[in-house]
Protein backbone atom coordinates (compact mmCIF):
# COMPACT_ATOMS: atom_id res chain seq x y z
CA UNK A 1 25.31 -2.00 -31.38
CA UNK A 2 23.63 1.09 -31.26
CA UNK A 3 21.30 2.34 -29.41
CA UNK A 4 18.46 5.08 -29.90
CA UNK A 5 15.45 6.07 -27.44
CA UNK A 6 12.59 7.02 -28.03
CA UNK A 7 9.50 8.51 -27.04
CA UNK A 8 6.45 6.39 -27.47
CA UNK A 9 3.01 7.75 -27.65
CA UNK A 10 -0.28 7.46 -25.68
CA UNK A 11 -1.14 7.58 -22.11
CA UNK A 12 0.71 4.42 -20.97
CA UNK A 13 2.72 3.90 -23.48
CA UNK A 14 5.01 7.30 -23.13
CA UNK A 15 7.75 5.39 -22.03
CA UNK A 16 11.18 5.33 -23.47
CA UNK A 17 12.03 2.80 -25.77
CA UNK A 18 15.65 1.09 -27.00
CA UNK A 19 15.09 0.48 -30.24
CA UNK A 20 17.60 -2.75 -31.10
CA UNK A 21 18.30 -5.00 -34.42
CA UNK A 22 14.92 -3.53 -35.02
CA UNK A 23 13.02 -4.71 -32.03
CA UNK A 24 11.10 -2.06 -29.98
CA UNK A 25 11.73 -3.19 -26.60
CA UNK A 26 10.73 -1.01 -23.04
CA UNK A 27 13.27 -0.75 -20.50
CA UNK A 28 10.92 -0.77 -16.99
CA UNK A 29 11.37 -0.61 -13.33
CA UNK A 30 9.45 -2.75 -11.12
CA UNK A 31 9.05 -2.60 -7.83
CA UNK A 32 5.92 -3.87 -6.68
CA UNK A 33 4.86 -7.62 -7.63
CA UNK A 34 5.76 -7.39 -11.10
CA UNK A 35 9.11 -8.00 -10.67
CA UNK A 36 8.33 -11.60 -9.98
CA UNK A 37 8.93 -13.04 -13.46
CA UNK A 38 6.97 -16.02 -12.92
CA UNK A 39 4.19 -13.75 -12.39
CA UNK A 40 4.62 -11.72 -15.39
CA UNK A 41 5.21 -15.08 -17.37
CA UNK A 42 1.53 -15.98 -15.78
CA UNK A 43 -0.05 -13.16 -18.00
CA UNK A 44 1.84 -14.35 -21.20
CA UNK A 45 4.86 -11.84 -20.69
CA UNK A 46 8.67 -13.36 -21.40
CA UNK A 47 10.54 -10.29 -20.12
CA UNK A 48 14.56 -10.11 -20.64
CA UNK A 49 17.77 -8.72 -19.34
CA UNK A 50 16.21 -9.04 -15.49
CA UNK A 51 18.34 -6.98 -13.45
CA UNK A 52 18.02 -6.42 -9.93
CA UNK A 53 18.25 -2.36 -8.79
CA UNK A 54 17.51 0.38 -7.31
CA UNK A 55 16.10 4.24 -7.71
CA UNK A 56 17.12 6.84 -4.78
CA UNK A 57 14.99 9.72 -3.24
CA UNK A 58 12.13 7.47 -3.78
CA UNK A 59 10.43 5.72 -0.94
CA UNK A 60 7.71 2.71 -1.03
CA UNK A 61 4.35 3.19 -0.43
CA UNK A 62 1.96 0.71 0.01
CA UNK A 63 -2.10 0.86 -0.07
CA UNK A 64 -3.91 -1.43 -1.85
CA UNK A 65 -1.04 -1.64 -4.53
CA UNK A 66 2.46 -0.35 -4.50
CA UNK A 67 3.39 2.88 -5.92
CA UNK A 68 7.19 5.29 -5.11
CA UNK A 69 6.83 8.42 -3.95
CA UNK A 70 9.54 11.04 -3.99
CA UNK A 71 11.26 11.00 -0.61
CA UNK A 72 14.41 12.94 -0.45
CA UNK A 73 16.80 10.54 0.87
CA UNK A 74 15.16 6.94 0.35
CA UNK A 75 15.82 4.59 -1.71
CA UNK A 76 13.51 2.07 -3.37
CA UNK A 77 14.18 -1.91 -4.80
CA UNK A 78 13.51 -3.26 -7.44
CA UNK A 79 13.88 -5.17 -10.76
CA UNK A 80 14.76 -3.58 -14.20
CA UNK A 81 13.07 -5.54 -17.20
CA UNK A 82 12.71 -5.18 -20.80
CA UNK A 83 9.63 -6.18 -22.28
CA UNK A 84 7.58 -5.34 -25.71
CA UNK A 85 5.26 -2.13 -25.93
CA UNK A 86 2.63 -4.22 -26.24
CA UNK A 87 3.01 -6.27 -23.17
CA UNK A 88 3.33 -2.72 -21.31
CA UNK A 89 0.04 -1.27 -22.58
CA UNK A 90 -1.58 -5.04 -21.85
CA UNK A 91 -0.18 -4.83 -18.04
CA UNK A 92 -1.18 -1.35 -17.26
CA UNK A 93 -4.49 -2.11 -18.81
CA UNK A 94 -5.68 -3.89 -15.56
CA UNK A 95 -7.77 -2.41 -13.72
CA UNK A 96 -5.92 -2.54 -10.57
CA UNK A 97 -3.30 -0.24 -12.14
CA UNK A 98 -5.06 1.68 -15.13
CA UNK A 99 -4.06 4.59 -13.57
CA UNK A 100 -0.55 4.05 -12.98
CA UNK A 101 1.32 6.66 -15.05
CA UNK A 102 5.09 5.92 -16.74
CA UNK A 103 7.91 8.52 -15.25
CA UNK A 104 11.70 7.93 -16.13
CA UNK A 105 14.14 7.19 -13.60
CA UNK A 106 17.48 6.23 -13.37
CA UNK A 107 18.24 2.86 -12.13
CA UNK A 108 21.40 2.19 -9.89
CA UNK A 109 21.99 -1.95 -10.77
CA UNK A 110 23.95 -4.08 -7.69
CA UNK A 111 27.17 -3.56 -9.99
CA UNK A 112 27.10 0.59 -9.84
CA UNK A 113 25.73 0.58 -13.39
CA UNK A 114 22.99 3.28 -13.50
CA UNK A 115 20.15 2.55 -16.87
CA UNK A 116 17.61 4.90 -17.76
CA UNK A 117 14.32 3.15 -17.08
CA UNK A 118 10.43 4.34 -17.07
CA UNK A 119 8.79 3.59 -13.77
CA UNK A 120 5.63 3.64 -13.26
CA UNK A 121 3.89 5.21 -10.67
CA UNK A 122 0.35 5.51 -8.82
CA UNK A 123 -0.17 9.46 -8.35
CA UNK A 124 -0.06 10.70 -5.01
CA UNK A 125 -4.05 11.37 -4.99
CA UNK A 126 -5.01 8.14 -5.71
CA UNK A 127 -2.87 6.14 -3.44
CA UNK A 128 -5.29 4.91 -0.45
CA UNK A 129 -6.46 2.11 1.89
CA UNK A 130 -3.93 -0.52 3.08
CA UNK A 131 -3.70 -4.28 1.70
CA UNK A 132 -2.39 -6.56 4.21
CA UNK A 133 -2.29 -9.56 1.78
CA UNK A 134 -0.42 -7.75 -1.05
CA UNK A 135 2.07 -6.35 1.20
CA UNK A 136 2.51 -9.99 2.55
CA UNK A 137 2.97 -10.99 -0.97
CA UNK A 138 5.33 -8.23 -2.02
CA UNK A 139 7.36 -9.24 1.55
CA UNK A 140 7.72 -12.79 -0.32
CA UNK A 141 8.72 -11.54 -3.42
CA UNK A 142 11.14 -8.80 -2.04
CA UNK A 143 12.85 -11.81 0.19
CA UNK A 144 13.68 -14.12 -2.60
CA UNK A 145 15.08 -11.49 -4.49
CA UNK A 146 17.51 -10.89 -1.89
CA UNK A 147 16.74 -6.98 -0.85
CA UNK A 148 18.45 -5.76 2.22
CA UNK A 149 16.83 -6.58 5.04
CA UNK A 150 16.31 -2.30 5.78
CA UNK A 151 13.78 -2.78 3.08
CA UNK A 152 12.26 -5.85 3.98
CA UNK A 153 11.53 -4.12 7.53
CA UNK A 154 9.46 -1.29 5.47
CA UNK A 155 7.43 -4.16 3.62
CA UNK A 156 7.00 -5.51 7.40
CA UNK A 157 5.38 -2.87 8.37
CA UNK A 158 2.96 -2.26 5.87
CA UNK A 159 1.41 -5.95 7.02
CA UNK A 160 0.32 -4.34 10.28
């Protein structure tokens, strides 16, 4: 198989793209509570190849969503997905996360494999308040995925 990426436009939509048997399909990184499929299969979205992972020098943040910051030395879990363009533009139309903006990173999987990915992040400026409920929520999600319990201790502390 072959395997071509490219760049797709708008403001949401620049994300790369694998392009496969003629099916335009977005590799992302989730981190916050879209990496709980069931949750993403609530809003109508079948995602495929779930993968669990992680991106270093990027830490967690958590306000009233989540968002990664770049911090030298951290390292951030998560869930790599592929899903359809239009389920991407459809899931960062929300308002809770219109302004989340698509970055690339590389993804580390459990097995050592590392995948391009597009991540997508809340910039710095915007991230504020605290959400006690979500962070609760993400702690749930975060457990049954199996993250290190390191991790789970950050999460922790966002509930206080």
């Amino acid at each position: 198989m072959t395997h071509s990426w490219l760049s797709l436009e708008g403001s949401n939509e620049s994300a790369f793209a694998e392009l496969t048997h003629g099916a335009c399909i977005v590799r992302v990184f989730f981190y916050g509570l879209f990496m709980d499929v069931e949750l993403l299969a609530a809003k109508g979205i079948e995602p495929s190849e779930v993968k669990l992972g992680f991106v270093d020098d990027y830490g967690l943040r958590i306000g009233e969503r989540a968002t990664l910051v770049r911090r030298p030395d951290s390292r951030a879990y998560g869930a790599i997905m592929d899903i359809a363009p239009s389920e991407v533009k459809e899931l960062y139309a929300e308002e809770s996360v219109a302004d989340y903006l698509p970055e690339p990173v590389t993804v580390e999987l459990m097995d050592g494999t590392r995948i391009e990915a597009t991540c997508y992040n809340l910039p710095g400026d915007k991230v504020t308040g605290a959400n006690k409920e979500y962070a609760q929520s993400l702690l749930d999600v975060a457990t049954r995925l199996g993250f290190p319990d390191s991790y789970l201790d950050q999460i922790r502390q966002a509930r206080t």
